[in-house]
Protein backbone atom coordinates (compact mmCIF):
# COMPACT_ATOMS: atom_id res chain seq x y z
CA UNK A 1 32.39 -210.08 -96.94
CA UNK A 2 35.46 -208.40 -98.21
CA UNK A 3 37.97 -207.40 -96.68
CA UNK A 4 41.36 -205.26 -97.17
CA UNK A 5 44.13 -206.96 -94.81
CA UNK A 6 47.96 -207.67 -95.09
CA UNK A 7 49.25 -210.94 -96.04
CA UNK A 8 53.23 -210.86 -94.86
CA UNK A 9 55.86 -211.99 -97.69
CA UNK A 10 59.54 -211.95 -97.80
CA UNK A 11 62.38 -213.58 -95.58
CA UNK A 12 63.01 -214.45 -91.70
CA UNK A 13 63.45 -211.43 -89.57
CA UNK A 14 62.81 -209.46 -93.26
CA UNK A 15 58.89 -209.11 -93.45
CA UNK A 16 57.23 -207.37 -96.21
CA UNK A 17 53.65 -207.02 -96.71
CA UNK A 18 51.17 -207.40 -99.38
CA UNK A 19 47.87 -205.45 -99.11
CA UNK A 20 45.29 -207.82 -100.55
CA UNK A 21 41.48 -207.82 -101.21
CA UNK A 22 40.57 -211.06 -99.32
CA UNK A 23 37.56 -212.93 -98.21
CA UNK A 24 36.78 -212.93 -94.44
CA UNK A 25 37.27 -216.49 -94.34
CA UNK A 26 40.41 -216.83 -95.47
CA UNK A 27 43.25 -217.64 -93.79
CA UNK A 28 46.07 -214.96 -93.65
CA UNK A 29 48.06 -216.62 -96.48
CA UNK A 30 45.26 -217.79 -98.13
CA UNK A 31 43.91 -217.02 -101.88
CA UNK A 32 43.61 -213.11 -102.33
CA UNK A 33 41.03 -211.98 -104.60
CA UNK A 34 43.20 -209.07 -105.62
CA UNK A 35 46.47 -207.59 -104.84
CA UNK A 36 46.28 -203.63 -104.55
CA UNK A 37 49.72 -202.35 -102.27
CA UNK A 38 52.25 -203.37 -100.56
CA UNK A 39 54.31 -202.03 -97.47
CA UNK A 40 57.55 -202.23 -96.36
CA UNK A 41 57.85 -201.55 -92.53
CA UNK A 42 61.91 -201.46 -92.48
CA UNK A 43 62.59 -199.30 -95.44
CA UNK A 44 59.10 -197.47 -94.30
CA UNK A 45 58.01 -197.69 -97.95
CA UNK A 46 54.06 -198.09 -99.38
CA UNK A 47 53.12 -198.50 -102.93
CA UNK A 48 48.94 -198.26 -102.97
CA UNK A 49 46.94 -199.10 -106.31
CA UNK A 50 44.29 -196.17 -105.35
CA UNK A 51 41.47 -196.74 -107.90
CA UNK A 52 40.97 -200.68 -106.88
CA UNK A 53 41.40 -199.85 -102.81
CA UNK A 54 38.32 -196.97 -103.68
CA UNK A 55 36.86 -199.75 -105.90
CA UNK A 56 36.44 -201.83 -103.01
CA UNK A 57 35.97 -199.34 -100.29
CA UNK A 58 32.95 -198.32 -102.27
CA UNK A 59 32.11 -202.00 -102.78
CA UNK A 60 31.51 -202.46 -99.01
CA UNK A 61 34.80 -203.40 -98.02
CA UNK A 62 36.41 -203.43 -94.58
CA UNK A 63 39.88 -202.43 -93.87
CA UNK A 64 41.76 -203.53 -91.08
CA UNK A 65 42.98 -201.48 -88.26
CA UNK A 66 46.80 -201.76 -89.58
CA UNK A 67 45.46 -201.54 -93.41
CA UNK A 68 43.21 -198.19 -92.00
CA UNK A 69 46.46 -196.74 -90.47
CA UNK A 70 48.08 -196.58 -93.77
CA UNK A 71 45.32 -195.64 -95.50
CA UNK A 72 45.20 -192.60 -92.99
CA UNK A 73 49.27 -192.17 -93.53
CA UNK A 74 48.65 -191.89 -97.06
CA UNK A 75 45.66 -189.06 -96.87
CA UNK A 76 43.38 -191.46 -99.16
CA UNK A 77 40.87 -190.41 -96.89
CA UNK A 78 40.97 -186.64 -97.81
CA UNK A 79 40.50 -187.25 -101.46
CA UNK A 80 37.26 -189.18 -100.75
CA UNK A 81 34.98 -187.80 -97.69
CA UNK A 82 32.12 -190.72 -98.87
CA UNK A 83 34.00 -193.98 -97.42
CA UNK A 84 35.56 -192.65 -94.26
CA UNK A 85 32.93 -194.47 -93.04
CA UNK A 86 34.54 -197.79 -93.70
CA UNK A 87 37.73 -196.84 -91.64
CA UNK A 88 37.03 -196.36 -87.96
């Protein structure tokens, strides 16, 4: 199972996070299958690569409450009313 979780990057006291298609077994900082976003929680900035987080939304994949929350933030769930399903 897939799913779409943060993995956190950058410096002491300076986290930034990657959004990353990773198995369920993984560890946090473990091999990614695909990077699609980051977010930046100090400078309150999100980049998200739409087409591959629908890609594997429609794929079966599970977002995490955090990942959901920005998902939310960013209205991806208005453009698509067929995987708001996957975000509870």
């Amino acid at each position: 199972m897939v799913k779409l979780r943060l993995k956190r990057c950058g410096r002491k006291q300076r986290a930034i996070y990657r959004i990353v298609a990773i198995d369920v077994r993984s560890r946090r900082e473990g091999r990614d299958l695909r990077k699609v976003g980051f977010y930046d929680p100090i400078k309150n900035q999100t980049y998200l690569n739409v087409p591959v987080i629908l890609y594997f939304l429609e794929k079966g994949a599970q977002p995490t409450r955090t990942v959901c929350d920005i998902l939310r933030k960013a209205e991806l769930f208005q453009e698509r009313t067929s995987i708001r399903g996957n975000c509870n």
